[in-house]
Protein backbone atom coordinates (compact mmCIF):
# COMPACT_ATOMS: atom_id res chain seq x y z
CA UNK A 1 73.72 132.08 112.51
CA UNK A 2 77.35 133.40 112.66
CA UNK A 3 79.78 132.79 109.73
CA UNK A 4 83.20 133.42 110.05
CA UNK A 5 84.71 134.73 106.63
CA UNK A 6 88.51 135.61 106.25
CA UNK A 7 88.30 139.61 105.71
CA UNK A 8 90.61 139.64 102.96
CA UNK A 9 90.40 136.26 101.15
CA UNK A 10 87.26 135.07 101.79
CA UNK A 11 86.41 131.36 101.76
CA UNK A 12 84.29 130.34 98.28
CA UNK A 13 82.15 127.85 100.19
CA UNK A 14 81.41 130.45 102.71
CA UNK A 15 80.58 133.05 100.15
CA UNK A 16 77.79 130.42 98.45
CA UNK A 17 76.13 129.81 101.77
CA UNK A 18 75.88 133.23 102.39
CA UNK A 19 74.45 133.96 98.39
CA UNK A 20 72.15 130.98 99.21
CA UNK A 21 70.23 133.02 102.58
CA UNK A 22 69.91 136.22 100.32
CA UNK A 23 68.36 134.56 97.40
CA UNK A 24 65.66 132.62 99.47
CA UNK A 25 64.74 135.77 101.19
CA UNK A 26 66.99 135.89 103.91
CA UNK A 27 68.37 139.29 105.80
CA UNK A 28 72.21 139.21 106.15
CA UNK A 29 74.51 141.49 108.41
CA UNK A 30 78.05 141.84 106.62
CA UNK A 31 80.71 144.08 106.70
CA UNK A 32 82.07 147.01 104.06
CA UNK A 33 84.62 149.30 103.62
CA UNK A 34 82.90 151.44 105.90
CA UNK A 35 80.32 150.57 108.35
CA UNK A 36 78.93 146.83 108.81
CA UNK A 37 75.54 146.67 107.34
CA UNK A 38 72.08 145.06 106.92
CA UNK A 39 71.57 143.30 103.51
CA UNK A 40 69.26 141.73 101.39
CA UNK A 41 68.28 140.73 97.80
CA UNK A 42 67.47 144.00 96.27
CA UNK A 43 65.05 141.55 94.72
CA UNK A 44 63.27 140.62 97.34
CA UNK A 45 60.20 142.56 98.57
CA UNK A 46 59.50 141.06 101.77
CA UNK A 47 63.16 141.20 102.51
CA UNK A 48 63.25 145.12 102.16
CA UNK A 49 60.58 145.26 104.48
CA UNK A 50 62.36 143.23 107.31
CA UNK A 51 64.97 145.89 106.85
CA UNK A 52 63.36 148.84 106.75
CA UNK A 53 61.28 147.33 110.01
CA UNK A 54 64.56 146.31 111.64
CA UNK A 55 65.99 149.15 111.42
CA UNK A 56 62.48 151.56 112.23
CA UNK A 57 63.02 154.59 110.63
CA UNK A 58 61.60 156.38 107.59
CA UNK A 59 63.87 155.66 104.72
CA UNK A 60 65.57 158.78 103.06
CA UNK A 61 67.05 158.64 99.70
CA UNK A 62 70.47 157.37 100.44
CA UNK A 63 69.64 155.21 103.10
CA UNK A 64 68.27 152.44 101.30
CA UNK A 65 71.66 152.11 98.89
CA UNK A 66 72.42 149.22 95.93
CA UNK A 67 75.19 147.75 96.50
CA UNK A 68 77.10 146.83 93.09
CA UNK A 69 80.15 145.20 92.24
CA UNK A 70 80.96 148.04 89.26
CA UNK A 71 79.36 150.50 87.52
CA UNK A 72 78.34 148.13 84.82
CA UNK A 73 75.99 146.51 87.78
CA UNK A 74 74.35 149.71 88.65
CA UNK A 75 73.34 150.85 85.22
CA UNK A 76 70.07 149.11 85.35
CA UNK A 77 68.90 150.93 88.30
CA UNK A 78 70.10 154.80 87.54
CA UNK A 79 69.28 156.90 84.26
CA UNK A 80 71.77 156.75 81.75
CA UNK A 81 75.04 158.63 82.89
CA UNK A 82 77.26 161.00 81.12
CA UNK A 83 81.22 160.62 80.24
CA UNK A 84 82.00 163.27 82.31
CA UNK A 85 80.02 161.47 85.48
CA UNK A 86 80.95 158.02 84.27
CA UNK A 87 84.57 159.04 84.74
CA UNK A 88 84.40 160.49 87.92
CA UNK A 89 82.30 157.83 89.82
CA UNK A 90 85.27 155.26 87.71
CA UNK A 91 87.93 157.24 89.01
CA UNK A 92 86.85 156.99 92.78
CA UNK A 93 85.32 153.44 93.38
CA UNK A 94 85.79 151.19 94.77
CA UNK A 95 85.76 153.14 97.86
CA UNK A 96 83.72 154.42 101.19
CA UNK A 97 81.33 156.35 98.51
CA UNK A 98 77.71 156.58 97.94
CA UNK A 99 76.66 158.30 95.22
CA UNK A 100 72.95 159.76 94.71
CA UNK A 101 71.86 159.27 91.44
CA UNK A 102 68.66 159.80 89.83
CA UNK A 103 66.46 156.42 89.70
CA UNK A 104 65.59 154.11 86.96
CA UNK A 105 61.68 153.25 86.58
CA UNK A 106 62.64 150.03 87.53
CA UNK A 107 64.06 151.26 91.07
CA UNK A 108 60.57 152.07 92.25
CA UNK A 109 58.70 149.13 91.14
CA UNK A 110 61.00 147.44 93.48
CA UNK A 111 60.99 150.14 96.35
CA UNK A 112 58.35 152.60 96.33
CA UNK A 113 56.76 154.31 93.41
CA UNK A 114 57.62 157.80 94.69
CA UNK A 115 61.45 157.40 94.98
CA UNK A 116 63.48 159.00 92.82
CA UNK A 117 66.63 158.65 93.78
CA UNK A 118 68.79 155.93 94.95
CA UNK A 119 72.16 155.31 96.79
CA UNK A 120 74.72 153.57 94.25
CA UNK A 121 77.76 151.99 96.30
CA UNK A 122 80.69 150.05 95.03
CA UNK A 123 82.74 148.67 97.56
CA UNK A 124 86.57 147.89 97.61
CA UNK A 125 85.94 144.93 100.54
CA UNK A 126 86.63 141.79 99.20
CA UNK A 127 83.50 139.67 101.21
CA UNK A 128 80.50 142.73 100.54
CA UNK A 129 82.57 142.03 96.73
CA UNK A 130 82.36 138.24 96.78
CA UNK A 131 78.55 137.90 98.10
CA UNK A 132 77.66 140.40 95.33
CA UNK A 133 79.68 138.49 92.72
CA UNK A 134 78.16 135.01 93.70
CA UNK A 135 74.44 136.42 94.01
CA UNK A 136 74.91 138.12 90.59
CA UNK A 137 72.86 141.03 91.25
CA UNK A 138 73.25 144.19 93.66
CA UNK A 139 72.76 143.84 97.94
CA UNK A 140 69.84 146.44 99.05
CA UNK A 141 71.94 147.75 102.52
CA UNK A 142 71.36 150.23 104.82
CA UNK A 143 74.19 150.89 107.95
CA UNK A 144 73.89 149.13 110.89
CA UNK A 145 73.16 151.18 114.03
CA UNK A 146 73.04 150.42 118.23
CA UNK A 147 70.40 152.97 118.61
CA UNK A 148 68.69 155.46 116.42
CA UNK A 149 69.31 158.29 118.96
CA UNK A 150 72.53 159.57 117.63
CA UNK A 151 73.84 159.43 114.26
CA UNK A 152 77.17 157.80 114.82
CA UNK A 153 75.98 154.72 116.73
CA UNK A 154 77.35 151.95 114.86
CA UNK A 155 78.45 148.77 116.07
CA UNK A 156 81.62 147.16 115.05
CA UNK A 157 82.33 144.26 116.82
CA UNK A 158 81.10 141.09 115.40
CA UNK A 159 80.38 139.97 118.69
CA UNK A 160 78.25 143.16 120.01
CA UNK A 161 76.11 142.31 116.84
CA UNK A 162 75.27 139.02 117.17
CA UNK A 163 74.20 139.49 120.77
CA UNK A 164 71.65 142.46 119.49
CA UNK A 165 70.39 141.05 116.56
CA UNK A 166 70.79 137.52 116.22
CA UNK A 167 67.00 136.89 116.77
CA UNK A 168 66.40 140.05 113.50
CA UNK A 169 68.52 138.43 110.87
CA UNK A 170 69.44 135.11 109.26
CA UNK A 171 73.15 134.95 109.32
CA UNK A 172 75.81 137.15 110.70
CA UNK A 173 78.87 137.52 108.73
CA UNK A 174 81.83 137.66 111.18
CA UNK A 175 84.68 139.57 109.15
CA UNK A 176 86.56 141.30 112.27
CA UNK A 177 86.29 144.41 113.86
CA UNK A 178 84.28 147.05 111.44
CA UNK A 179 84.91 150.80 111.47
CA UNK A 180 82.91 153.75 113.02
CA UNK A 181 83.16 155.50 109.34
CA UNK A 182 80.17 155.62 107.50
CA UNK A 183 80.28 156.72 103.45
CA UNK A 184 80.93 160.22 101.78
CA UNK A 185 77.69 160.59 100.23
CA UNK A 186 78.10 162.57 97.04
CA UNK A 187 74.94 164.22 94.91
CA UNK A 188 75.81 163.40 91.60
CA UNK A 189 72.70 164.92 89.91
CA UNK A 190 73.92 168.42 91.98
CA UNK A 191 77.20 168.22 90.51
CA UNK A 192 78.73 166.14 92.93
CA UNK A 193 78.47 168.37 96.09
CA UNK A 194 78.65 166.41 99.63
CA UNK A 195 75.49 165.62 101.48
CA UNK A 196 77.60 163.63 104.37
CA UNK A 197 81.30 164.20 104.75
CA UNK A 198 83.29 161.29 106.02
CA UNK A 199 87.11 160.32 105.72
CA UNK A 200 86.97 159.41 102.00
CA UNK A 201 87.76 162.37 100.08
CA UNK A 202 86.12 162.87 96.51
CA UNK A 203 88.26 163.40 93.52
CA UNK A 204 86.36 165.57 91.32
């Protein structure tokens, strides 16, 4: 299913619908501030697993990233955070970051017991902000790509998407044309050094 959202003030009754796939289980693509992406309830096992199978690749530790409306959000699913870091990660989001922090114990009850890190994003796009908001807890997200053979392979065009995986997913969320960018992906626990480079430029 294909729902058209306005990209900048996005339509409440929209939004709910949207919230209401995600919290029975459904897989959602949507669009961020950098690449559009595949989504689920970060609550939701089986969900994760549709994901991770949709997608068929071994998950690294940023791929799999929470997707938070503010820090606040994302402090049950990292270890505790220093001023210093606090005021950095405040000082840059929203924005096209992820930032690899070091895992709750929650994080891999949810995930896998092994991971110990996880990608924290907080995105300035008002619809990833307003399906966040109305589910009340963090999107699990991982890019969406047109083929796993080269790394910059994502689609952008609404329509491009639906025709590849409207049979994979349970809604669609048409916001416009996307962007090629993916995220900066910053190592927080390594004193913020860059794991993936992209236009957004960290201000340390």
């Amino acid at each position: 299913m294909m729902i058209e959202v306005h990209p900048k003030n996005p339509e409440p009754g929209k939004i709910q619908k949207i919230a209401e796939v995600l919290e029975k289980g459904g897989v959602i693509i949507y669009p961020t501030d950098s690449v559009y992406a595949l989504g689920c309830d970060l609550l939701n096992k089986s969900a994760i697993e549709r994901i991770v199978k949709i997608r068929g690749e071994k998950v690294k530790k940023f791929d799999l990233t929470f997707i938070c409306s503010d820090i606040s959000m994302a402090s049950d699913y990292i270890k505790p955070i220093d001023t210093a870091t606090f005021r950095v990660i405040k000082r840059n989001t929203p924005g096209a970051f992820t930032f690899v922090m070091e895992a709750s114990n929650k994080v891999g009850k949810m995930i896998e017991k092994s991971k110990k890190e996880v990608g924290i994003r907080i995105p300035g796009n008002p619809v990833a902000l307003s399906i966040i908001e109305e589910l009340g807890r963090p999107i699990l997200s991982i890019s969406l790509k047109a083929s796993e053979d080269e790394d910059d392979s994502y689609l952008i065009d609404p329509v491009d998407i639906e025709e590849k995986f409207k049979h994979l997913v349970d809604v669609i969320v048409d916001a416009g044309l996307g962007t090629y960018e993916p995220t900066t992906v910053v190592d927080v626990e390594n004193d913020f050094s860059i794991i993936r480079q992209s236009e957004a430029q960290l201000d340390v």
